[in-house]
Protein backbone atom coordinates (compact mmCIF):
# COMPACT_ATOMS: atom_id res chain seq x y z
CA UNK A 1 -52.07 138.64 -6.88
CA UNK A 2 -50.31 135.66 -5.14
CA UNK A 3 -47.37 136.71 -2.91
CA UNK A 4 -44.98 134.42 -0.83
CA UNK A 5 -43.57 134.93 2.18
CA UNK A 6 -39.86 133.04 3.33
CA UNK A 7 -40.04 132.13 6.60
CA UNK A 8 -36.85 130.60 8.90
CA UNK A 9 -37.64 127.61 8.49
CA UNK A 10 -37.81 128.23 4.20
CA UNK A 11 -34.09 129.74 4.83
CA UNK A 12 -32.91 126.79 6.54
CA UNK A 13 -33.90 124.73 4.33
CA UNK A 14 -32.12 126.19 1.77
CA UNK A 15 -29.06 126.11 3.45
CA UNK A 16 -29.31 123.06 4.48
CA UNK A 17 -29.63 122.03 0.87
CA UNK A 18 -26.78 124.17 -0.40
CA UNK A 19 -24.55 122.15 2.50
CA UNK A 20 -25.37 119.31 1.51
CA UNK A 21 -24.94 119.59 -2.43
CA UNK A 22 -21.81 121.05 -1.26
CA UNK A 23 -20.48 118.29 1.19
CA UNK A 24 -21.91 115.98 -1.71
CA UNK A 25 -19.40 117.50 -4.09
CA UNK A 26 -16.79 117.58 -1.69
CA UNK A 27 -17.39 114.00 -1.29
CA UNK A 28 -16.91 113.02 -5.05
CA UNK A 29 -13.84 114.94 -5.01
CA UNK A 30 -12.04 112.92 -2.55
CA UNK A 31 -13.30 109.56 -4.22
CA UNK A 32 -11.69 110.63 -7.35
CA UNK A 33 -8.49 111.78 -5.16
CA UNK A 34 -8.50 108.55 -3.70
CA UNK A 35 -9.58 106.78 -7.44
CA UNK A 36 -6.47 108.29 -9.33
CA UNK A 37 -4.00 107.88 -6.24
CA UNK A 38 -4.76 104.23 -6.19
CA UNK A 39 -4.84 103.46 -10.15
CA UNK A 40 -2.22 106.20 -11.45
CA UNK A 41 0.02 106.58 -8.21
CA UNK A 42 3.06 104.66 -10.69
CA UNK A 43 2.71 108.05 -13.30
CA UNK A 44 4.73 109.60 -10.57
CA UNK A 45 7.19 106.61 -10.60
CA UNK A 46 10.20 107.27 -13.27
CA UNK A 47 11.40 103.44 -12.67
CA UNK A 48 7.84 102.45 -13.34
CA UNK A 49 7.21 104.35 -16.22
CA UNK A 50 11.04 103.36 -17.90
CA UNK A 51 10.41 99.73 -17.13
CA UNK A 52 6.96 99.86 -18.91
CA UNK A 53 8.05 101.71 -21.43
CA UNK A 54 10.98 99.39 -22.60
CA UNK A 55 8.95 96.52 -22.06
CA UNK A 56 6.22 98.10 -24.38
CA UNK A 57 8.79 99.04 -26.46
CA UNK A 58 10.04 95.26 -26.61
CA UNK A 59 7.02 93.44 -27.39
CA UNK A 60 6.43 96.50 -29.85
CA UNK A 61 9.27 95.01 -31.96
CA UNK A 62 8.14 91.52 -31.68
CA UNK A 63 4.24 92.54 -33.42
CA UNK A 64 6.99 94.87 -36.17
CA UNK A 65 8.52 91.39 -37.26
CA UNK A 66 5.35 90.03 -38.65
CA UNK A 67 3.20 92.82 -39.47
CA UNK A 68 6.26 94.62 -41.51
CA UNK A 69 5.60 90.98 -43.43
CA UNK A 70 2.30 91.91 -43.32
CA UNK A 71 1.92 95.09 -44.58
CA UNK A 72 4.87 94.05 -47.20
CA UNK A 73 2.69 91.52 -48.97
CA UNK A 74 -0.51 93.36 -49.04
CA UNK A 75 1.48 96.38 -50.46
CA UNK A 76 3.16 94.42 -53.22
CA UNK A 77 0.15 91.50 -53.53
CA UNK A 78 -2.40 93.24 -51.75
CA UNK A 79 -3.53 89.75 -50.35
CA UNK A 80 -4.88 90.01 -46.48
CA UNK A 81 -2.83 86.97 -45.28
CA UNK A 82 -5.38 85.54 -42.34
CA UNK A 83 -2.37 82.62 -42.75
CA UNK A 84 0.37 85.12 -41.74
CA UNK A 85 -0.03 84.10 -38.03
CA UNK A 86 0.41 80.44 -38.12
CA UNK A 87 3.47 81.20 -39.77
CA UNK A 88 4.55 82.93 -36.90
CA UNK A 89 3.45 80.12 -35.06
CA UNK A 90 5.11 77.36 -37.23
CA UNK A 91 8.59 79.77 -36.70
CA UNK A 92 8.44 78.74 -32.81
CA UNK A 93 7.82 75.37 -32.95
CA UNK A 94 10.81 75.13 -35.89
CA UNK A 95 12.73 77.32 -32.76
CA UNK A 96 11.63 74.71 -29.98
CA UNK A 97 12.52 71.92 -31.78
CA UNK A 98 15.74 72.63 -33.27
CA UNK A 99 16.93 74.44 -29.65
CA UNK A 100 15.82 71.07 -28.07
CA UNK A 101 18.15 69.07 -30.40
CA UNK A 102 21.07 71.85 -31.02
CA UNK A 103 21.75 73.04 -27.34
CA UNK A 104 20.70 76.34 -25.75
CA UNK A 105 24.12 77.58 -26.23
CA UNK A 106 24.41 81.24 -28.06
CA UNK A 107 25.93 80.52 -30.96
CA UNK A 108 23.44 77.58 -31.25
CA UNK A 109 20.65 79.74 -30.47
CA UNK A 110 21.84 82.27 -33.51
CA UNK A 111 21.88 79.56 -36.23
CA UNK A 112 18.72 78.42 -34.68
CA UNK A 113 17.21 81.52 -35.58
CA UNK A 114 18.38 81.49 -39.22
CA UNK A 115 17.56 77.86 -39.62
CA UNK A 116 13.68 78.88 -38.20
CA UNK A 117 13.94 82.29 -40.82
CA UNK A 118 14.85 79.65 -43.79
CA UNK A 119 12.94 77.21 -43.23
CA UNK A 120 9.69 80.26 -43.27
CA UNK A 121 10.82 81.73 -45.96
CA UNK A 122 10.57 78.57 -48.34
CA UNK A 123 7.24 77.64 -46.78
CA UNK A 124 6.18 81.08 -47.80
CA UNK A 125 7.86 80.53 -51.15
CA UNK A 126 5.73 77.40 -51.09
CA UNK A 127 2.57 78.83 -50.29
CA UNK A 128 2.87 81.58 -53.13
CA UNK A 129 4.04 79.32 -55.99
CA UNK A 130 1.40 76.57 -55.28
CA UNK A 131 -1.77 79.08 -54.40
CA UNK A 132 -1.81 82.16 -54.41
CA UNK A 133 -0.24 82.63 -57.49
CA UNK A 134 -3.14 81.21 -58.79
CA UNK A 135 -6.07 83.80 -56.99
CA UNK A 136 -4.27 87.18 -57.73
CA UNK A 137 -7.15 88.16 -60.17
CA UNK A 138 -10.15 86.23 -58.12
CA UNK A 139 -12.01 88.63 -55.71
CA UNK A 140 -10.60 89.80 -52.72
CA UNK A 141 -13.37 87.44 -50.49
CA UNK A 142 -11.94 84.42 -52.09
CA UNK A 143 -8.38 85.63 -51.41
CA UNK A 144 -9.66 85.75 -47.88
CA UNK A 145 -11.05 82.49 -48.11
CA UNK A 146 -8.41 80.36 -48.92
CA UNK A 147 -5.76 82.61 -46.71
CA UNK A 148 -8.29 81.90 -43.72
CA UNK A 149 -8.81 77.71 -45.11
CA UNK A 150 -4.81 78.19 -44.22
CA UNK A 151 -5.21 78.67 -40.84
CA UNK A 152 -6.89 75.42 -40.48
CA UNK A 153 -5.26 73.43 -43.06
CA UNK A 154 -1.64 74.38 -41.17
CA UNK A 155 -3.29 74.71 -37.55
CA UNK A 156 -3.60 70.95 -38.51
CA UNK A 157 -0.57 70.06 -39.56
CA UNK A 158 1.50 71.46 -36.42
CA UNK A 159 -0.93 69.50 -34.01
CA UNK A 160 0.11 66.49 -36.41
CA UNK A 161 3.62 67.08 -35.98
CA UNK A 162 3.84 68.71 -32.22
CA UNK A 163 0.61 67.51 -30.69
CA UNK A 164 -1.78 69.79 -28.62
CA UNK A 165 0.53 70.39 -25.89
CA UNK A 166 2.74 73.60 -25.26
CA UNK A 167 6.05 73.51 -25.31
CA UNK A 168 8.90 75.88 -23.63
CA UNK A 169 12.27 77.30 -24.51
CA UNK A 170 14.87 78.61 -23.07
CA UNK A 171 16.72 81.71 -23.90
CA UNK A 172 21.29 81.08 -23.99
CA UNK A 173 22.92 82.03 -20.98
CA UNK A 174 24.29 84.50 -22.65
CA UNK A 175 20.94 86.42 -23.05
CA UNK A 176 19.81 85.66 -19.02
CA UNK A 177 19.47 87.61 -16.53
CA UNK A 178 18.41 91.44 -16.09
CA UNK A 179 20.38 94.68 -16.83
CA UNK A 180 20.53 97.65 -14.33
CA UNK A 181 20.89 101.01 -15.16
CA UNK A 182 19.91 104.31 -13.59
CA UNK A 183 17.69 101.93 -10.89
CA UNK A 184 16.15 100.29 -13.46
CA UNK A 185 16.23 96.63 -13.80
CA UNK A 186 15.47 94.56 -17.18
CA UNK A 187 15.98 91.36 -18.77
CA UNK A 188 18.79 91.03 -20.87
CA UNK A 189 16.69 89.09 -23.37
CA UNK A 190 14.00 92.22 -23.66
CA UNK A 191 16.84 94.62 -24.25
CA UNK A 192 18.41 91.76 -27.31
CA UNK A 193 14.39 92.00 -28.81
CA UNK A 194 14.62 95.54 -29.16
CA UNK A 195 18.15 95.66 -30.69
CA UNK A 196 16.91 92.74 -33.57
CA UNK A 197 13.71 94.64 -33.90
CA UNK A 198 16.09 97.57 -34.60
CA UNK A 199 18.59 95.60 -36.79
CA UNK A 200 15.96 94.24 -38.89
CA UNK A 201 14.11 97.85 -39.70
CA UNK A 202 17.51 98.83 -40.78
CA UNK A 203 17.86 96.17 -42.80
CA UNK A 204 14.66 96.80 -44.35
CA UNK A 205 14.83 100.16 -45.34
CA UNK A 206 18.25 99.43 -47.01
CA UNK A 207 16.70 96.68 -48.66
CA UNK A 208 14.22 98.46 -50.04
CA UNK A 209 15.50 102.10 -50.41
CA UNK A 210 19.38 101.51 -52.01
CA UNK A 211 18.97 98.04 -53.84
CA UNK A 212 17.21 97.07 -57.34
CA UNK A 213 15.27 94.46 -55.85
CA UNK A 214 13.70 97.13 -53.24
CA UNK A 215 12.82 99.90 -56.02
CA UNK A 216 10.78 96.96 -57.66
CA UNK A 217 9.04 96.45 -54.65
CA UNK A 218 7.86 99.98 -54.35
CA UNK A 219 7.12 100.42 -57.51
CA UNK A 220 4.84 97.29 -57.55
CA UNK A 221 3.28 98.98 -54.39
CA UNK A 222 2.39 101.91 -56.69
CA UNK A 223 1.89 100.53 -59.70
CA UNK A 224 1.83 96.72 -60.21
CA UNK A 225 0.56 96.62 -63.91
CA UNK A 226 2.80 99.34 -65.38
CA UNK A 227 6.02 97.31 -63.82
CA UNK A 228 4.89 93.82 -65.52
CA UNK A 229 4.55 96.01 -68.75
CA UNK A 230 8.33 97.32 -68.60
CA UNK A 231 9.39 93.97 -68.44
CA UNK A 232 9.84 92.59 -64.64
CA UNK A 233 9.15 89.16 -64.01
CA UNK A 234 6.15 90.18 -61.80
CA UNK A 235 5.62 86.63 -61.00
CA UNK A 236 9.13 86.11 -58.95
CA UNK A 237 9.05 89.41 -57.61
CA UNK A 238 6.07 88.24 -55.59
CA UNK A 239 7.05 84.67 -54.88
CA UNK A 240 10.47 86.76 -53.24
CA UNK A 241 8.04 89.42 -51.43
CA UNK A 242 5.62 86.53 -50.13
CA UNK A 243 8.83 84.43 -48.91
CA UNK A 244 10.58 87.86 -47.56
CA UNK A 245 7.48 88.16 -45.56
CA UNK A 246 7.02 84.73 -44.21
CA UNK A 247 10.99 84.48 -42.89
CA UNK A 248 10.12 87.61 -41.38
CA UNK A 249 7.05 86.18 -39.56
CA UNK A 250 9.01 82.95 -38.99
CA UNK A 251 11.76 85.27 -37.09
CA UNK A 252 9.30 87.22 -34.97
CA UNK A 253 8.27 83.66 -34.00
CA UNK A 254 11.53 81.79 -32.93
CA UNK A 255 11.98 85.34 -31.03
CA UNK A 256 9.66 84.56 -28.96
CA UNK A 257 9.62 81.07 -28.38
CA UNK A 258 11.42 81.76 -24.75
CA UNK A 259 9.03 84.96 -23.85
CA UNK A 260 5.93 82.66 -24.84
CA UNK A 261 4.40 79.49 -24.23
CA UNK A 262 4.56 77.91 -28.01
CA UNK A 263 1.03 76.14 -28.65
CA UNK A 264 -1.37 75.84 -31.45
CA UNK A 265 -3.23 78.55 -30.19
CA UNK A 266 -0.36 80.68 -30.54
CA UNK A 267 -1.14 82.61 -34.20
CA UNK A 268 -4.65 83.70 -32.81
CA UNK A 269 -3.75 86.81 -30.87
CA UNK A 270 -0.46 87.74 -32.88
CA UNK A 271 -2.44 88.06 -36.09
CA UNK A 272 -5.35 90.59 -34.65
CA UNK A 273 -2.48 92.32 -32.87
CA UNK A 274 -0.78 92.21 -36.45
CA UNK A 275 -3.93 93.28 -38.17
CA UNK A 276 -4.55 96.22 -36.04
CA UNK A 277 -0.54 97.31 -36.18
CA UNK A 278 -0.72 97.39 -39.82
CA UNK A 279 -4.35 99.20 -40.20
CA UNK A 280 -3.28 101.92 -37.78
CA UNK A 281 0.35 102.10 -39.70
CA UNK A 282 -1.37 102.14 -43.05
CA UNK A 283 -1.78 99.29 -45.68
CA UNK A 284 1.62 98.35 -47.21
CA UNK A 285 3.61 100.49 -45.39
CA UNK A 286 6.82 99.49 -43.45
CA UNK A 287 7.81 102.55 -41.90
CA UNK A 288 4.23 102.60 -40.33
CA UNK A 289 4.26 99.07 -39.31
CA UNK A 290 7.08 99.97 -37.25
CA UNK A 291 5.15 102.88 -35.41
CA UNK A 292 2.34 101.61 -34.98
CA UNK A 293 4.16 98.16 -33.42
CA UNK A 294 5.48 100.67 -30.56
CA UNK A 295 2.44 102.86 -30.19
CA UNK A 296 0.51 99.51 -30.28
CA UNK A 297 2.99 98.08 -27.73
CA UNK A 298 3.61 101.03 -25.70
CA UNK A 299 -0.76 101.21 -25.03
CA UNK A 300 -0.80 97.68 -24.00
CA UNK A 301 2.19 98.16 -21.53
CA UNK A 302 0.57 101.30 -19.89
CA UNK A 303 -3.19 99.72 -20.39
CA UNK A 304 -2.42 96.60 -18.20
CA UNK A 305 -1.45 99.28 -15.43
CA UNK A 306 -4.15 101.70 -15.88
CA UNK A 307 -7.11 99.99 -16.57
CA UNK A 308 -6.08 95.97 -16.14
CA UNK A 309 -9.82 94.11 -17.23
CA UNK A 310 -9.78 97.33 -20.54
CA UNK A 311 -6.58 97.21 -21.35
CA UNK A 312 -7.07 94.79 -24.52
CA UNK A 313 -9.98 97.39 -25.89
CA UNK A 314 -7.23 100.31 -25.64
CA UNK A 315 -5.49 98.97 -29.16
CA UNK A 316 -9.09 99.09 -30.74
CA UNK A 317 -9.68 102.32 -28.98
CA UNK A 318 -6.50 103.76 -30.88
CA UNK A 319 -6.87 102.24 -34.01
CA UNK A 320 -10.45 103.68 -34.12
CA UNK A 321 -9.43 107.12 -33.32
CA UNK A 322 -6.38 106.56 -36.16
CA UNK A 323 -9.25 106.03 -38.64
CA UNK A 324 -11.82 108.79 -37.60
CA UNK A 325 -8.66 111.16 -38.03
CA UNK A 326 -6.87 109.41 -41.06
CA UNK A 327 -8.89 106.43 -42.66
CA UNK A 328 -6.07 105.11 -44.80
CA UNK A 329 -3.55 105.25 -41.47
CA UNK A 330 -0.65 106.91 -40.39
CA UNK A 331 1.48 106.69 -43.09
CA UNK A 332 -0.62 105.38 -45.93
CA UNK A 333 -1.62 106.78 -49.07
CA UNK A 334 -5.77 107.36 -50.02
CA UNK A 335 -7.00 104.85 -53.01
C-alpha cells in the first residue's frame, strides 16, 4: 500500500498556486474593468446616447425611403430589384444637378425634390413597361439577371452623363445649422430627414389602407391571380407600384445628396443596406421596412461606437438572429 506524506514545502506550493490563480483572476478582472470603461464609458452619457440615437434614427429613415420601394415591388411583383439602388443613385445626381442650376434656396430645394421624385418615378414607369413586364412569368434567376444587367447598363449611363467624379450639395439655409435642446446639439437637416421619413410613412399607410388604389395593392400582395380574374388591369397596377417605388427611391436619393458624397459608387452600399432592411422587416411589407430601417440604423449608430472595425457585421449579425427566430421576418407572412 502506497501512502504520501505532505510536507511544507508540498503546502506551500499549493498556496502559492492558489495565489497566483487568484492574483491571475484578479488580474483579468481589472483588464475587463479597464476594457468596458474605455469602449462603453459613453453608455453612461445621456447626450451621447440621444445624439446617437437621433442620428441612427435619421439615417434609419433615409434606408425606409428605398427599401419601403423595395419591399413594395417585391410584394406586389415579387421581382428582387438589384436595379433599385442606382435609382437611388440616379435621384442624387437629378438633386445635384437641378440644385446647381435652380439655387440652394428652400423653396428651390422643395421643388427640387419633387422634380428628382418625378423624374424616378417615370424612369421606373419606364423600366416596368419596357422589361419587366415582359419576365413576370420567366424564373426568378432571370428576373435577377436582367435587374442586376441594370446596374451596369444605368451605372453606365450616369458616368456618361456626370462623369466619374463626385459631386456635392448643399443643404438651403433654411435647413443649416444644429438644434439644441436639453444639452443636446443636432443638425437641423438630420432633424428635417426624420420628419420626411415620418411624413412619407404616413402617407403610405393612407395610401394604401383608406384608398382603392391601396386595397389593390394588398390584395395583389396576397393574391395576384385571383385580382386579374375579378377584372383589375393587373398590368397598370404594377407599372403604378414599380413607378411608386422608384420616386420613392429617387426621394431617399435627392435626400441625401447634401449628407453624401453623390458618385457612381453610390447605389452599392444603399442597396445591401436596403436588402438587409427589407429581409429583417419581412418580404413585401411596409410597416416592417420601416422597423427594421431604425433597428438597422439605430445598430449602425451604436456599432461605430462600440465596436468601430465590427460595426458593419452588426446589421448581418441582426438580420441573422431575425431569421434563426422568424425566417420570413418581422412582420412577414410564411409561404
Amino acid at each position: 500500500m502506497l501512502s504520501f506524506v505532505r510536507t511544507n514545502s508540498d503546502c506551500n506550493f499549493s498556496l502559492g498556486l492558489a495565489n497566483w490563480f487568484d492574483a491571475h483572476r484578479t488580474y483579468k478582472f481589472v483588464i475587463m474593468i479597464e476594457f468596458f470603461s474605455q469602449h462603453f464609458a459613453w453608455m453612461l452619457d445621456p447626450t451621447v446616447l440621444a445624439r446617437q440615437t437621433l442620428a441612427g434614427v435619421s439615417n434609419g429613415m433615409l434606408l425606409f425611403l428605398i427599401s419601403a420601394g423595395l419591399s413594395l415591388i417585391f410584394g406586389v411583383q415579387r421581382i428582387l430589384n438589384f436595379a433599385h439602388g442606382v435609382l437611388f443613385m440616379l435621384g442624387a445626381f437629378v438633386a445635384v444637378s437641378l440644385s446647381a442650376q435652380w439655387g440652394e434656396s428652400g423653396a428651390m430645394f422643395a421643388w427640387v425634390l419633387l422634380a428628382a421624385t418625378v423624374v424616378l418615378a417615370m424612369v421606373g414607369g419606364l423600366i416596368e413597361w419596357g422589361l419587366l413586364r415582359r419576365i413576370y412569368s420567366a424564373p426568378h434567376e432571370f428576373q435577377l439577371l436582367i435587374t442586376f444587367a441594370l446596374v451596369f447598363i444605368m451605372g453606365d449611363v450616369v458616368k456618361l452623363i456626370w462623369g466619374n467624379e463626385d459631386r456635392s450639395m448643399t443643404a438651403p439655409q433654411a435647413l443649416s445649422g444644429a438644434a439644441q435642446t436639453l444639452g443636446i446639439t443636432f443638425p437641423n437637416y438630420r432633424l428635417f430627414l426624420i420628419f420626411t421619413g415620418v411624413v412619407v410613412a404616413v402617407a403610405l399607410w393612407v395610401l394604401l389602407h383608406k384608398t382603392r388604389w391601396g386595397i389593390f395593392i394588398r390584395a395583389a400582395t396576397n393574391d395576384r391571380a385571383m385580382l386579374g380574374a375579378l377584372g383589375v388591369n393587373t398590368r397598370w397596377l404594377y407599372t403604378s407600384v414599380f413607378a411608386l417605388g422608384s420616386a420613392l427611391s429617387g426621394l431617399g436619393g435627392a435626400l441625401a445628396a447634401p449628407v453624401v458624397s453623390v458618385g457612381p459608387g453610390l447605389h452599392v452600399q444603399i442597396i445591401i443596406d436596403a436588402f438587409v432592411v427589407v429581409v429583417i422587416g419581412g418580404m413585401g411589407s411596409v410597416m416592417g421596412a420601416l422597423v427594421a430601417s431604425l433597428l438597422v440604423g439605430v445598430i449602425n449608430a451604436y456599432g461605430v461606437l462600440a465596436f468601430p472595425g465590427w460595426s458593419v457585421v452588426m446589421t448581418f449579425v441582426c438580420m441573422a438572429v431575425v431569421l434563426i427566430v422568424r425566417p420570413w421576418g418581422l412582420f412577414g407572412s410564411p409561404e
